[in-house]
PDB file of N, CA and C in Angstrom:
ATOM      1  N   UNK A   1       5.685  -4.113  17.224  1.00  0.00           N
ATOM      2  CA  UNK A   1       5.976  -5.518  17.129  1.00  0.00           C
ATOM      3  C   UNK A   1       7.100  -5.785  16.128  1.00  0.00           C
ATOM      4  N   UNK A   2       7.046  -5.294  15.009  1.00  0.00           N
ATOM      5  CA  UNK A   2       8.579  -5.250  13.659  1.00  0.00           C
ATOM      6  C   UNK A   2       9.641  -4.657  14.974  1.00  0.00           C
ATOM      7  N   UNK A   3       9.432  -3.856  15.406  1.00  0.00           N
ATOM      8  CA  UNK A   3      10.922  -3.476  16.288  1.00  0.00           C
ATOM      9  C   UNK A   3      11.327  -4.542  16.980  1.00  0.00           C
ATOM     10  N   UNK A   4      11.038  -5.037  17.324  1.00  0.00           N
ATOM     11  CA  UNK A   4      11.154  -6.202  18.168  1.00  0.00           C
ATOM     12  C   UNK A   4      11.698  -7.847  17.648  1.00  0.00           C
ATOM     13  N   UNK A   5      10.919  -7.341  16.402  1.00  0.00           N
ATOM     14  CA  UNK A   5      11.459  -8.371  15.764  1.00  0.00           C
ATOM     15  C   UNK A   5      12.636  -8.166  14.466  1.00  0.00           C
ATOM     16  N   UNK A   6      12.924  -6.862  14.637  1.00  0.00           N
ATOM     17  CA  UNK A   6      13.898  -6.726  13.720  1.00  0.00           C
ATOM     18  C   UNK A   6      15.278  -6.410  14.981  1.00  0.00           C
ATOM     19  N   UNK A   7      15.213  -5.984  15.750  1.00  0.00           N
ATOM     20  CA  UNK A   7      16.054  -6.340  16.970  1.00  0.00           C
ATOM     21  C   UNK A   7      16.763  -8.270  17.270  1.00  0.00           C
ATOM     22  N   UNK A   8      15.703  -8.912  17.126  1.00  0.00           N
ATOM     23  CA  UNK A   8      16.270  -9.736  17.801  1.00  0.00           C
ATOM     24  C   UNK A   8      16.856 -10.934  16.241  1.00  0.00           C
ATOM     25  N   UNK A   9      17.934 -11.462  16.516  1.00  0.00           N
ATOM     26  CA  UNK A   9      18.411 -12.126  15.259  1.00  0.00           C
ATOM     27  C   UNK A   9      17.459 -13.465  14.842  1.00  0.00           C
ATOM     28  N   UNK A  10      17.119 -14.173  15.874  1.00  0.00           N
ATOM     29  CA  UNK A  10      16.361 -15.505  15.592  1.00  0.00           C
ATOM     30  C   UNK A  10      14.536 -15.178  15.337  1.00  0.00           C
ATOM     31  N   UNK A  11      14.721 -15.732  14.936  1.00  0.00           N
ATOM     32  CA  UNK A  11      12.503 -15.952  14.787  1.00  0.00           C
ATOM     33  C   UNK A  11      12.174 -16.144  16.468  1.00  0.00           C
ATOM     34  N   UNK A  12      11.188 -15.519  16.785  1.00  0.00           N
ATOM     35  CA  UNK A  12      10.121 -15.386  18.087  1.00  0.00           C
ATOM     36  C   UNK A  12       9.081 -16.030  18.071  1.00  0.00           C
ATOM     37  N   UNK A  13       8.507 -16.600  19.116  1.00  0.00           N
ATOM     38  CA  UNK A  13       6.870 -16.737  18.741  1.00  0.00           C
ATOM     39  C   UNK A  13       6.666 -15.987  19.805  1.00  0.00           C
ATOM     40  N   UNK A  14       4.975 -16.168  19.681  1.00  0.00           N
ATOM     41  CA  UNK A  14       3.946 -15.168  19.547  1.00  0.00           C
ATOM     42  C   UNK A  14       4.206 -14.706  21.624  1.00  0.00           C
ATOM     43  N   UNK A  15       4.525 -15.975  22.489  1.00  0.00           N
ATOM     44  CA  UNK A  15       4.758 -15.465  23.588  1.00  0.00           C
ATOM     45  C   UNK A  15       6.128 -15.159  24.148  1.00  0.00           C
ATOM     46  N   UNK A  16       7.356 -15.175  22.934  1.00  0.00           N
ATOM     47  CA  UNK A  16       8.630 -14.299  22.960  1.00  0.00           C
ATOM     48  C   UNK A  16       8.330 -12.684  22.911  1.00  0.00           C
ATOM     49  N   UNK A  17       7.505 -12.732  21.868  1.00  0.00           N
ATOM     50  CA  UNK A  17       7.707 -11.334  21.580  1.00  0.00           C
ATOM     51  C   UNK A  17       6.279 -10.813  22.299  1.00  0.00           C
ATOM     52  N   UNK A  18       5.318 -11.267  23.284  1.00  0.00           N
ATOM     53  CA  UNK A  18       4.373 -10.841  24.147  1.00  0.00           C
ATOM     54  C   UNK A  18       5.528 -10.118  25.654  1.00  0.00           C
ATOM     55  N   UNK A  19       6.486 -10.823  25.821  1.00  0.00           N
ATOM     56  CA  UNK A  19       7.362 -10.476  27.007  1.00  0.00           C
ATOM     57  C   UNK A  19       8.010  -9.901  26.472  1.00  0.00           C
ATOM     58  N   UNK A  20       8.602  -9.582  25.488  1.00  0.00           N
ATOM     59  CA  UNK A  20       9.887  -8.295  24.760  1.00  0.00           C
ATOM     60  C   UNK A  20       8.602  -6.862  24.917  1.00  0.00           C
ATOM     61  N   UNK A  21       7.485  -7.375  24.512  1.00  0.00           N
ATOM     62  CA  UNK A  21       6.515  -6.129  24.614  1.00  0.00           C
ATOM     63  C   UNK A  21       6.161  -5.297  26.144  1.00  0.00           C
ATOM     64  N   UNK A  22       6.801  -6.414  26.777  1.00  0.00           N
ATOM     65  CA  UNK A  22       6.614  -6.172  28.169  1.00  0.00           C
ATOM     66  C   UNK A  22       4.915  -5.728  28.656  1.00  0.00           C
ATOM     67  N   UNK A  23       4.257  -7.396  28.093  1.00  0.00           N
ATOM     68  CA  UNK A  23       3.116  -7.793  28.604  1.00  0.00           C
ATOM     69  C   UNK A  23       2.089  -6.948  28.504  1.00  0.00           C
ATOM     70  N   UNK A  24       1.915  -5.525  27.909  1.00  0.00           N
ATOM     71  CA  UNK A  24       0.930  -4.902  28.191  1.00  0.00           C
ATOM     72  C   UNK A  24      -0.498  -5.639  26.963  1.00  0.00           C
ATOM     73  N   UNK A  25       0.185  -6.372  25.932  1.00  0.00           N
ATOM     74  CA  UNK A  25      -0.914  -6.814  24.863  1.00  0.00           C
ATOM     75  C   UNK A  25      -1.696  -8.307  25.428  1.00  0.00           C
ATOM     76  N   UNK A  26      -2.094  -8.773  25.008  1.00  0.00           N
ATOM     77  CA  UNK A  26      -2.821 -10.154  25.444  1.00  0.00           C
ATOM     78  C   UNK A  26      -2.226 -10.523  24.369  1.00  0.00           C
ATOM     79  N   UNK A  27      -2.013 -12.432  24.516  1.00  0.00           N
ATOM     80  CA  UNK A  27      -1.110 -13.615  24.231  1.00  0.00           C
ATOM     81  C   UNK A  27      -2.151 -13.239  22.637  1.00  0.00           C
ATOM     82  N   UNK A  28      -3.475 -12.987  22.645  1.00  0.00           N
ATOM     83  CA  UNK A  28      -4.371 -13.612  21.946  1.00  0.00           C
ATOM     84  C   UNK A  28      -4.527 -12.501  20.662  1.00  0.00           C
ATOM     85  N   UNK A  29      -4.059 -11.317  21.227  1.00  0.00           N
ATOM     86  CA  UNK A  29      -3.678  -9.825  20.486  1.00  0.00           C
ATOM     87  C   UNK A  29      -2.101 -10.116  19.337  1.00  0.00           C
ATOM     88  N   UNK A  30      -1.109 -10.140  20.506  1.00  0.00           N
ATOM     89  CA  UNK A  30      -0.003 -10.983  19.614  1.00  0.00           C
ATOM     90  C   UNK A  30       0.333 -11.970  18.853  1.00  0.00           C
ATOM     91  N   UNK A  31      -0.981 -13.048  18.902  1.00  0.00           N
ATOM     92  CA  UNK A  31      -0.710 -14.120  18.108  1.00  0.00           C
ATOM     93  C   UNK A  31      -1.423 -13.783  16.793  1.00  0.00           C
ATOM     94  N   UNK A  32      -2.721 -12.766  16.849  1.00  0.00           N
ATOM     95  CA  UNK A  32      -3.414 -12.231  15.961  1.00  0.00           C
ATOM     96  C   UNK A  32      -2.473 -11.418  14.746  1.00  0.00           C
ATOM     97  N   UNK A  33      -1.916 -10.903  15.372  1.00  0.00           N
ATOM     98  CA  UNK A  33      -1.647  -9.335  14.845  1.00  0.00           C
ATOM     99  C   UNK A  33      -0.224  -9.920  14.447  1.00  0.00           C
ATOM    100  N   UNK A  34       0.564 -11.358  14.996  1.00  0.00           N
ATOM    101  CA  UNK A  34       1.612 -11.768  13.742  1.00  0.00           C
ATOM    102  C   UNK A  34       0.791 -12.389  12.920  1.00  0.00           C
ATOM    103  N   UNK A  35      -0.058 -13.353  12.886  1.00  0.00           N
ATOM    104  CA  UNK A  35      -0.498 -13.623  12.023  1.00  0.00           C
ATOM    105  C   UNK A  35      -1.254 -13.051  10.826  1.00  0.00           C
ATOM    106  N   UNK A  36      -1.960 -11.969  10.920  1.00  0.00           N
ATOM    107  CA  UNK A  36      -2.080 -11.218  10.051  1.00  0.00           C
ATOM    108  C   UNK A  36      -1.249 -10.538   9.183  1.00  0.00           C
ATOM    109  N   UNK A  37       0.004  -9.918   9.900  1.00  0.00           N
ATOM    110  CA  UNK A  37       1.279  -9.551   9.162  1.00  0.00           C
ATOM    111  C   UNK A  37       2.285 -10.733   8.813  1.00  0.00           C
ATOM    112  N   UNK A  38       2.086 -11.709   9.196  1.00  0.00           N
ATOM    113  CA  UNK A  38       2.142 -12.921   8.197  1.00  0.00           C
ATOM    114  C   UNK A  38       1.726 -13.045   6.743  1.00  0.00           C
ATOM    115  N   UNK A  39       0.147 -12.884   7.188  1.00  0.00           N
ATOM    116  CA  UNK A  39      -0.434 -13.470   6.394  1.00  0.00           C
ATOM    117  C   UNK A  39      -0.465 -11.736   4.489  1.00  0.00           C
ATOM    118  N   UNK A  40       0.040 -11.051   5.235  1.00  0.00           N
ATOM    119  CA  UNK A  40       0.315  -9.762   4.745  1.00  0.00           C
ATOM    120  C   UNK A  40       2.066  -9.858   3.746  1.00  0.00           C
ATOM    121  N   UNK A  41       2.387 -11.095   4.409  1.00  0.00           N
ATOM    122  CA  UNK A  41       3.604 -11.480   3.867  1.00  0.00           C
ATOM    123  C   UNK A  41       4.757 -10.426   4.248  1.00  0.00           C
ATOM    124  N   UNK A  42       4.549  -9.801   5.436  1.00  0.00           N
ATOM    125  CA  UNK A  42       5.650  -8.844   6.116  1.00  0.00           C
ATOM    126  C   UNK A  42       6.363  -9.911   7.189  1.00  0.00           C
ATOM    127  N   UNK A  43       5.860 -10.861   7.417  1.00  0.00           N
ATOM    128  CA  UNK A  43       6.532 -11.755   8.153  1.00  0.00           C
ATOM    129  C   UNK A  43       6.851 -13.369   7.674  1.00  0.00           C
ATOM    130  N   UNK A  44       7.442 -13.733   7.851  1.00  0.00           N
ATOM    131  CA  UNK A  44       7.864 -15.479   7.610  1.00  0.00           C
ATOM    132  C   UNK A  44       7.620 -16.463   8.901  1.00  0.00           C
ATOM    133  N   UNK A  45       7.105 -17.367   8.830  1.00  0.00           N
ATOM    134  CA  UNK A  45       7.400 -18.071   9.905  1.00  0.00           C
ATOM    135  C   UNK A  45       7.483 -19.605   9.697  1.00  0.00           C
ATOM    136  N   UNK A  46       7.920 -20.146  10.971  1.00  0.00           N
ATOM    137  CA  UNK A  46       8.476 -21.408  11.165  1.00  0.00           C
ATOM    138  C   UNK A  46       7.806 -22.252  12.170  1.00  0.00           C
ATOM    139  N   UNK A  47       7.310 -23.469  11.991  1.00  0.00           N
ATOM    140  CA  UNK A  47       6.602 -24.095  12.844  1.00  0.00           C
ATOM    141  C   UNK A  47       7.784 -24.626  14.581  1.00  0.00           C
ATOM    142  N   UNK A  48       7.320 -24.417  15.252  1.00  0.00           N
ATOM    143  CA  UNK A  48       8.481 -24.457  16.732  1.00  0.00           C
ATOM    144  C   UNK A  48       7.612 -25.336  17.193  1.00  0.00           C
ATOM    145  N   UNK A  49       7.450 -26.525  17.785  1.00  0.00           N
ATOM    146  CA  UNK A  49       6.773 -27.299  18.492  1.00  0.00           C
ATOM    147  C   UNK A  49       5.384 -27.455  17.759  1.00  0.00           C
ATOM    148  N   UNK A  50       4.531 -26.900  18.566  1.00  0.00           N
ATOM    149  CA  UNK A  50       3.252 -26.434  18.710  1.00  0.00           C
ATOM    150  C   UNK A  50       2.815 -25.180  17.759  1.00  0.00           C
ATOM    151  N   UNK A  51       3.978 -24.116  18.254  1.00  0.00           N
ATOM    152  CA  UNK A  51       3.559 -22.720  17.360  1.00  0.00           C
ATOM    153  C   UNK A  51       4.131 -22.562  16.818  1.00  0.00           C
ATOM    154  N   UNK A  52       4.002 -20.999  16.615  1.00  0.00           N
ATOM    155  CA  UNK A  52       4.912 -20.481  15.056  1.00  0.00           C
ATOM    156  C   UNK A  52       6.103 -19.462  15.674  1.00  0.00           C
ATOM    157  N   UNK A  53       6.862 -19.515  15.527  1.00  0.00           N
ATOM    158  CA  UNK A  53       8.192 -18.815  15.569  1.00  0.00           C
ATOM    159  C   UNK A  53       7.986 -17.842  14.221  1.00  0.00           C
ATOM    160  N   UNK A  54       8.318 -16.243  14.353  1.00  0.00           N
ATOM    161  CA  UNK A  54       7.968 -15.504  12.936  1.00  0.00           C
ATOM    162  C   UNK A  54       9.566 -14.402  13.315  1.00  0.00           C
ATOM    163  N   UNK A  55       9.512 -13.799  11.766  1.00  0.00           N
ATOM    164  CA  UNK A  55      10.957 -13.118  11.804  1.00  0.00           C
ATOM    165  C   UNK A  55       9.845 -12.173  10.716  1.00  0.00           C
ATOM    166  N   UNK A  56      11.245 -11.525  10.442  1.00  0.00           N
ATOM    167  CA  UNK A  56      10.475 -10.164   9.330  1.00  0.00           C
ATOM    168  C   UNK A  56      11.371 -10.752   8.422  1.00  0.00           C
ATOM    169  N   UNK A  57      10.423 -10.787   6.972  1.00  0.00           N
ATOM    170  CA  UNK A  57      10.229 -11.040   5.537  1.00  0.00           C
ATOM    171  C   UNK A  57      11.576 -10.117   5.636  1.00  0.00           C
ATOM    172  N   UNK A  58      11.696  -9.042   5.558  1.00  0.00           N
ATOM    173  CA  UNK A  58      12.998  -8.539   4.388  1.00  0.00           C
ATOM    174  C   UNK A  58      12.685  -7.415   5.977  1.00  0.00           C
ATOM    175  N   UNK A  59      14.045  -6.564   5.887  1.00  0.00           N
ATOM    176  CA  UNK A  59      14.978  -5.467   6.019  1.00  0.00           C
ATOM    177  C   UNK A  59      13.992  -4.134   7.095  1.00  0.00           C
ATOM    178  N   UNK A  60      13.961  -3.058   7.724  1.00  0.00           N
ATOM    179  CA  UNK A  60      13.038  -2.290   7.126  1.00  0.00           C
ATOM    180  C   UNK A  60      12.865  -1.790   5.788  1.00  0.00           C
ATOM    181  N   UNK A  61      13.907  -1.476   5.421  1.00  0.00           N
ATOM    182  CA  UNK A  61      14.511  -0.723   4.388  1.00  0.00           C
ATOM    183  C   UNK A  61      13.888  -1.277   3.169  1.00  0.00           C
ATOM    184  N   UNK A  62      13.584  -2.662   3.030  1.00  0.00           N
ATOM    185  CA  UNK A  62      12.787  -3.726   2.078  1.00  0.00           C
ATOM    186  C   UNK A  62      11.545  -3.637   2.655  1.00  0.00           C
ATOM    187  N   UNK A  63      11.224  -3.727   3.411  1.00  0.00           N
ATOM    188  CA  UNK A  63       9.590  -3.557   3.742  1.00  0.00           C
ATOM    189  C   UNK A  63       9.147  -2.385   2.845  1.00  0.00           C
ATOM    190  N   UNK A  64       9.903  -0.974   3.788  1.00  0.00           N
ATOM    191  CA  UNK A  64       9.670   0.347   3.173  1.00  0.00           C
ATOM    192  C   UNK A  64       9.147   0.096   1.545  1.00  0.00           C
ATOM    193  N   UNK A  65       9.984  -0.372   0.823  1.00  0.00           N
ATOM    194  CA  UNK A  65      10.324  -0.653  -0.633  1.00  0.00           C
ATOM    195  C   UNK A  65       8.835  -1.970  -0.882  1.00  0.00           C
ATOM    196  N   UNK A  66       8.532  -2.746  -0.337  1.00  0.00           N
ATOM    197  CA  UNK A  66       7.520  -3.183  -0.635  1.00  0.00           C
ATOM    198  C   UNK A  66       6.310  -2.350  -0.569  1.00  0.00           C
ATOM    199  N   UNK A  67       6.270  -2.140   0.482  1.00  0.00           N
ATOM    200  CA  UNK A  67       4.986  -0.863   0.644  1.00  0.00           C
ATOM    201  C   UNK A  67       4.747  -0.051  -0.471  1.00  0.00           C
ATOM    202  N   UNK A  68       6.021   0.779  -1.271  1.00  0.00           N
ATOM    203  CA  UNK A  68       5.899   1.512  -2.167  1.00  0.00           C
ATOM    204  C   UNK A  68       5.617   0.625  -3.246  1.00  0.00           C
ATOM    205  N   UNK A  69       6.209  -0.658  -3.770  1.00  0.00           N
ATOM    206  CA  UNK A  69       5.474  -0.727  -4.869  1.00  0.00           C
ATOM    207  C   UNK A  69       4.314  -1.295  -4.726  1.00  0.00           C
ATOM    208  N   UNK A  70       3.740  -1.853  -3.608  1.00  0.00           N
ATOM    209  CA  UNK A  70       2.202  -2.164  -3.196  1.00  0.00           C
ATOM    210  C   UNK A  70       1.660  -0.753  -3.234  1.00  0.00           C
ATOM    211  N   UNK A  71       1.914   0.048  -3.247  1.00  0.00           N
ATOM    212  CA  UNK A  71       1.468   1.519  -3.699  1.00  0.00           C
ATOM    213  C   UNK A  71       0.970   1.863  -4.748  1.00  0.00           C
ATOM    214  N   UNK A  72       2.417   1.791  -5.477  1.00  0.00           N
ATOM    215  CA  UNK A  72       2.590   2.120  -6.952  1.00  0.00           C
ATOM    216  C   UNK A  72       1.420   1.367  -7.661  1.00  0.00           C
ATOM    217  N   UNK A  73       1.196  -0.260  -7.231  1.00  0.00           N
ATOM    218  CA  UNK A  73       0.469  -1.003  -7.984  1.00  0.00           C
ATOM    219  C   UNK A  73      -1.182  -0.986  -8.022  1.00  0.00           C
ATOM    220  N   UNK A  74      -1.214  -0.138  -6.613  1.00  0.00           N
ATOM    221  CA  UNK A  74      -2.880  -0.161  -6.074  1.00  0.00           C
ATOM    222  C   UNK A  74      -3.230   1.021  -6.960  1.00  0.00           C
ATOM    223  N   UNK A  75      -2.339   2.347  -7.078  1.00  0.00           N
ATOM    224  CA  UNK A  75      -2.285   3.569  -7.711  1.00  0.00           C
ATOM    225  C   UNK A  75      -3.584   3.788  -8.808  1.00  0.00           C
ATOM    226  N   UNK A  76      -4.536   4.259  -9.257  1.00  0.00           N
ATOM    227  CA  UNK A  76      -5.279   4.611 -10.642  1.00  0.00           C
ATOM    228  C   UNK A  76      -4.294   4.988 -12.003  1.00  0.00           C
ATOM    229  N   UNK A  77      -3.493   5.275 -11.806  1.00  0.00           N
ATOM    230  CA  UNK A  77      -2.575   5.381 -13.172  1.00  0.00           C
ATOM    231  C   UNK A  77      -1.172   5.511 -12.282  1.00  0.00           C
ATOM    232  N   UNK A  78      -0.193   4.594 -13.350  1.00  0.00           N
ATOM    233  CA  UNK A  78       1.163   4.472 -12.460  1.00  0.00           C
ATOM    234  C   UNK A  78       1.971   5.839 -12.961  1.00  0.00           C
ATOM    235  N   UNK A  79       1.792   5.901 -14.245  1.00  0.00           N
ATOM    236  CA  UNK A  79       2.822   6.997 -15.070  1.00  0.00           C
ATOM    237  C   UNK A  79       2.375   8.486 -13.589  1.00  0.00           C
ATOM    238  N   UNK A  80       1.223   8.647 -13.243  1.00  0.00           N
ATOM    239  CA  UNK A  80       0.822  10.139 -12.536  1.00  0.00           C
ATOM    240  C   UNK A  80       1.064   9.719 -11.174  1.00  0.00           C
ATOM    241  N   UNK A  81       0.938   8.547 -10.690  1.00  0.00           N
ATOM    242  CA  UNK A  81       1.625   8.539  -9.354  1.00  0.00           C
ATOM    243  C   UNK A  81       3.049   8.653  -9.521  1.00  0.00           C
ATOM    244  N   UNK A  82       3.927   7.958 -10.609  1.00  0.00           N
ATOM    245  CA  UNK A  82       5.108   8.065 -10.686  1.00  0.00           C
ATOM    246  C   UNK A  82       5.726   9.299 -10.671  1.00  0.00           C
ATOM    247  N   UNK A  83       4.941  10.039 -11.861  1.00  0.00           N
ATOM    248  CA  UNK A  83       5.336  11.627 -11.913  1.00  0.00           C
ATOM    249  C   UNK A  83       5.171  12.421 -10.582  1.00  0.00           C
ATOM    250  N   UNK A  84       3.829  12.933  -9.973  1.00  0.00           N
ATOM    251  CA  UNK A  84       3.526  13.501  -9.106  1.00  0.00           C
ATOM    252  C   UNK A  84       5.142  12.619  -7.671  1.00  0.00           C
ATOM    253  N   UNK A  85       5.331  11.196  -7.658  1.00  0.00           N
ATOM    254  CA  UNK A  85       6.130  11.059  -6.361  1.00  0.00           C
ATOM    255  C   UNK A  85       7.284  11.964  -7.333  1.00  0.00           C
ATOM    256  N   UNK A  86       8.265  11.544  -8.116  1.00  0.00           N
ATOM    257  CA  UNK A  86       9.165  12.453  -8.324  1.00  0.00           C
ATOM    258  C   UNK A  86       9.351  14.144  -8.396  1.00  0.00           C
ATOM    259  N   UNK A  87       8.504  14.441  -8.665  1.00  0.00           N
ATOM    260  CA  UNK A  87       7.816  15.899  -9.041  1.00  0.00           C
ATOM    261  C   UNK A  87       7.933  16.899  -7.247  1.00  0.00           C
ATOM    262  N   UNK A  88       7.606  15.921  -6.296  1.00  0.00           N
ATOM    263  CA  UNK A  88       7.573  16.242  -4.642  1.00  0.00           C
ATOM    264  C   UNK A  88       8.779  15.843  -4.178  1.00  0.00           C
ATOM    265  N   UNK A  89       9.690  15.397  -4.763  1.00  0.00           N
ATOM    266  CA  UNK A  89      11.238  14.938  -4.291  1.00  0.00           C
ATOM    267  C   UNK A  89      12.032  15.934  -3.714  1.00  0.00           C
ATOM    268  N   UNK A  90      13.122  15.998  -2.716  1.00  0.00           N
ATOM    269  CA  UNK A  90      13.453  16.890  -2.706  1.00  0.00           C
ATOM    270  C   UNK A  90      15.074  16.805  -3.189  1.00  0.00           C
ATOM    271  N   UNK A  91      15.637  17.880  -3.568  1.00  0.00           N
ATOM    272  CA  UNK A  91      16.460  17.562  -4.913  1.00  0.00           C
ATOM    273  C   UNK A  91      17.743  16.585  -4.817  1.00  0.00           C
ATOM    274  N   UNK A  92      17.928  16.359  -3.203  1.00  0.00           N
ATOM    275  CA  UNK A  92      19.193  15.238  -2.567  1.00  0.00           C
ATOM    276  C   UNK A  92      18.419  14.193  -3.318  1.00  0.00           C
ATOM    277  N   UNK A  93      17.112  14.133  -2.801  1.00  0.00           N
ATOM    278  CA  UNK A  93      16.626  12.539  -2.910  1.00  0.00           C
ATOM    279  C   UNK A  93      16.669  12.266  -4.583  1.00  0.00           C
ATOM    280  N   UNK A  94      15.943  13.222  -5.486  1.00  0.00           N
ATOM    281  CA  UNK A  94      15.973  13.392  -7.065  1.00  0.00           C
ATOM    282  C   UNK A  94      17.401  12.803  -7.421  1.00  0.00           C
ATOM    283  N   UNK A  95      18.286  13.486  -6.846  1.00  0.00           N
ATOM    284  CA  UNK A  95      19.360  12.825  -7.330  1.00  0.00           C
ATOM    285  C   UNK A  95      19.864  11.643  -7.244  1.00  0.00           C
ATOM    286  N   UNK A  96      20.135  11.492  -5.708  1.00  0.00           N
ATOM    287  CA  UNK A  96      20.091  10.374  -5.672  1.00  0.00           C
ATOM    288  C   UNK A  96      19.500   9.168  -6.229  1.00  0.00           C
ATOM    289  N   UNK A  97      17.974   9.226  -6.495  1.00  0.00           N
ATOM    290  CA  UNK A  97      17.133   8.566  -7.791  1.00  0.00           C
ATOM    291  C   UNK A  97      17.880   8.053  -8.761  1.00  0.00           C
ATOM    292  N   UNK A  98      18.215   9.486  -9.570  1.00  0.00           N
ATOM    293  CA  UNK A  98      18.942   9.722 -11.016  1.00  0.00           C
ATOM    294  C   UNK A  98      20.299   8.730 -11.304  1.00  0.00           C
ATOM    295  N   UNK A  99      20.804   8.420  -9.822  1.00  0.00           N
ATOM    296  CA  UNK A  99      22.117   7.639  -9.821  1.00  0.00           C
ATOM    297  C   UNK A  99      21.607   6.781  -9.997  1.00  0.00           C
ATOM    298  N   UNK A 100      20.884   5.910  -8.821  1.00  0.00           N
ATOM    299  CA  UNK A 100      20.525   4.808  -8.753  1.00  0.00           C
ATOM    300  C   UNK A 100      19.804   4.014  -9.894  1.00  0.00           C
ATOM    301  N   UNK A 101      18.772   4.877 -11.025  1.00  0.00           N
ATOM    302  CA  UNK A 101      18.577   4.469 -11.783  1.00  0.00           C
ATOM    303  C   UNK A 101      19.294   3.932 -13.191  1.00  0.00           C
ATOM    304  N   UNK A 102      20.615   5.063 -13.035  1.00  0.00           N
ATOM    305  CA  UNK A 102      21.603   4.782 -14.088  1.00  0.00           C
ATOM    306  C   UNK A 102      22.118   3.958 -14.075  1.00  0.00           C
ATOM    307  N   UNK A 103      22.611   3.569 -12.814  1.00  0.00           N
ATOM    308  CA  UNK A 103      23.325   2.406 -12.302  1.00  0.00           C
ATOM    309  C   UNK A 103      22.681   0.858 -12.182  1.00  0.00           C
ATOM    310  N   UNK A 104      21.833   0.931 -12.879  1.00  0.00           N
ATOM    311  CA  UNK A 104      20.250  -0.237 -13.383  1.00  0.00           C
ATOM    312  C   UNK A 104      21.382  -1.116 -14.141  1.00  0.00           C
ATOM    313  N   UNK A 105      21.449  -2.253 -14.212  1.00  0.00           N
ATOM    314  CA  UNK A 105      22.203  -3.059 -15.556  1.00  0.00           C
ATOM    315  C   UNK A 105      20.919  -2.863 -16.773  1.00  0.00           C
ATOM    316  N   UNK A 106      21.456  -2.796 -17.952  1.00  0.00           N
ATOM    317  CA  UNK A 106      21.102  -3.254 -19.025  1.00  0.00           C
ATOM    318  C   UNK A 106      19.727  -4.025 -18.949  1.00  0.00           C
ATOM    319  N   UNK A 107      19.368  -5.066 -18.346  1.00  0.00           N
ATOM    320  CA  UNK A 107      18.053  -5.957 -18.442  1.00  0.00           C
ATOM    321  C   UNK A 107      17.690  -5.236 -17.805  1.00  0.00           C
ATOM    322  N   UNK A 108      17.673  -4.295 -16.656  1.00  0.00           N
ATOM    323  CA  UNK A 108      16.425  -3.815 -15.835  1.00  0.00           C
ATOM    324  C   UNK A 108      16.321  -4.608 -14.277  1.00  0.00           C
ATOM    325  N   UNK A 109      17.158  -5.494 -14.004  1.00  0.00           N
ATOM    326  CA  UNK A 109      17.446  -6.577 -13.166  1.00  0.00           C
ATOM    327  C   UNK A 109      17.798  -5.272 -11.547  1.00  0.00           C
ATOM    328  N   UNK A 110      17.379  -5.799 -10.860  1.00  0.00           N
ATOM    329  CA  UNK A 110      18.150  -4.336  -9.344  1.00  0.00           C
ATOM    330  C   UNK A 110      19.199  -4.967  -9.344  1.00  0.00           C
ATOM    331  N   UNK A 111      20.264  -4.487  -8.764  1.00  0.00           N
ATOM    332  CA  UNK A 111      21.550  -4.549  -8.282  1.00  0.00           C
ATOM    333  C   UNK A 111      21.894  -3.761  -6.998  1.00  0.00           C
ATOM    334  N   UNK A 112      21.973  -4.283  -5.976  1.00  0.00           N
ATOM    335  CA  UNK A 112      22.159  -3.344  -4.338  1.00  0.00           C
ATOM    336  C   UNK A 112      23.207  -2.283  -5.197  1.00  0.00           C
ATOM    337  N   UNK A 113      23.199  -0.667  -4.757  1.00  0.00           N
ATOM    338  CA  UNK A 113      24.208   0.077  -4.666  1.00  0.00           C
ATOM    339  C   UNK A 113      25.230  -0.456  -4.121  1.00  0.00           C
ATOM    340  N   UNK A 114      26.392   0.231  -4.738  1.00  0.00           N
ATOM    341  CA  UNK A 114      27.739  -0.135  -3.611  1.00  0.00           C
ATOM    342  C   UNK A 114      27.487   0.516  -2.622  1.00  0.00           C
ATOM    343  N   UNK A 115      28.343   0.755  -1.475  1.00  0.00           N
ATOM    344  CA  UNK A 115      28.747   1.205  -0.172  1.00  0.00           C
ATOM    345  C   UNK A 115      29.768   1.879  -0.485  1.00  0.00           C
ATOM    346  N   UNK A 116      29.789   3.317   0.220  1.00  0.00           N
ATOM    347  CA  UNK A 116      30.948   3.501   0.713  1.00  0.00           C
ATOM    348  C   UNK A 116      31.714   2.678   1.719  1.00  0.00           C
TER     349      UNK A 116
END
């Protein structure tokens, strides 16, 4: 259902994206299952008439990144989840890390990487 809705540019409702699915779910499955990832705050939505028109909250790439720190935060100790995820890195990704963290401003604030 995110594929679908990260495909298409405008917000869907619940019987847009039942026909992008190509009908195999029930109206009553799709209206469920955005609303829950709504209500999960992976989705946004907009009142359209009657229903709800929904889009995706952030990016995959930002989802991904929510998930992890909904991770990080559920975690029993952050310092040993923190360690143990870096510790399993593999050394492209470590590095890559190492940049990205340097490249932090001063307050601690994110800043998107540049692009090549």
């Amino acid at each position: 259902m995110l594929d679908v809705l990260h495909r298409e540019p405008e917000a869907l409702t619940a019987g847009q994206v039942q026909r992008l699915l190509g009908g195999g779910l029930a109206y009553s499955t799709v209206v469920t299952t955005l609303a829950r990832l709504h209500d999960k705050r992976v989705l946004t939505r907009m009142a359209v008439g009657r229903a709800f028109a929904y889009r995706p909250a952030a990016d995959p790439s930002g989802l991904a990144a929510r998930r992890m720190h909904q991770v990080l935060a559920d975690g029993p100790d952050r310092t040993q989840v923190l360690t143990r995820f870096v510790g399993q890195l593999a050394e492209g990704d470590a590095a890559l890390l190492r940049t990205l963290l340097q490249a932090l401003p001063q307050d601690g604030s994110p800043e998107p990487p540049e692009r090549d």
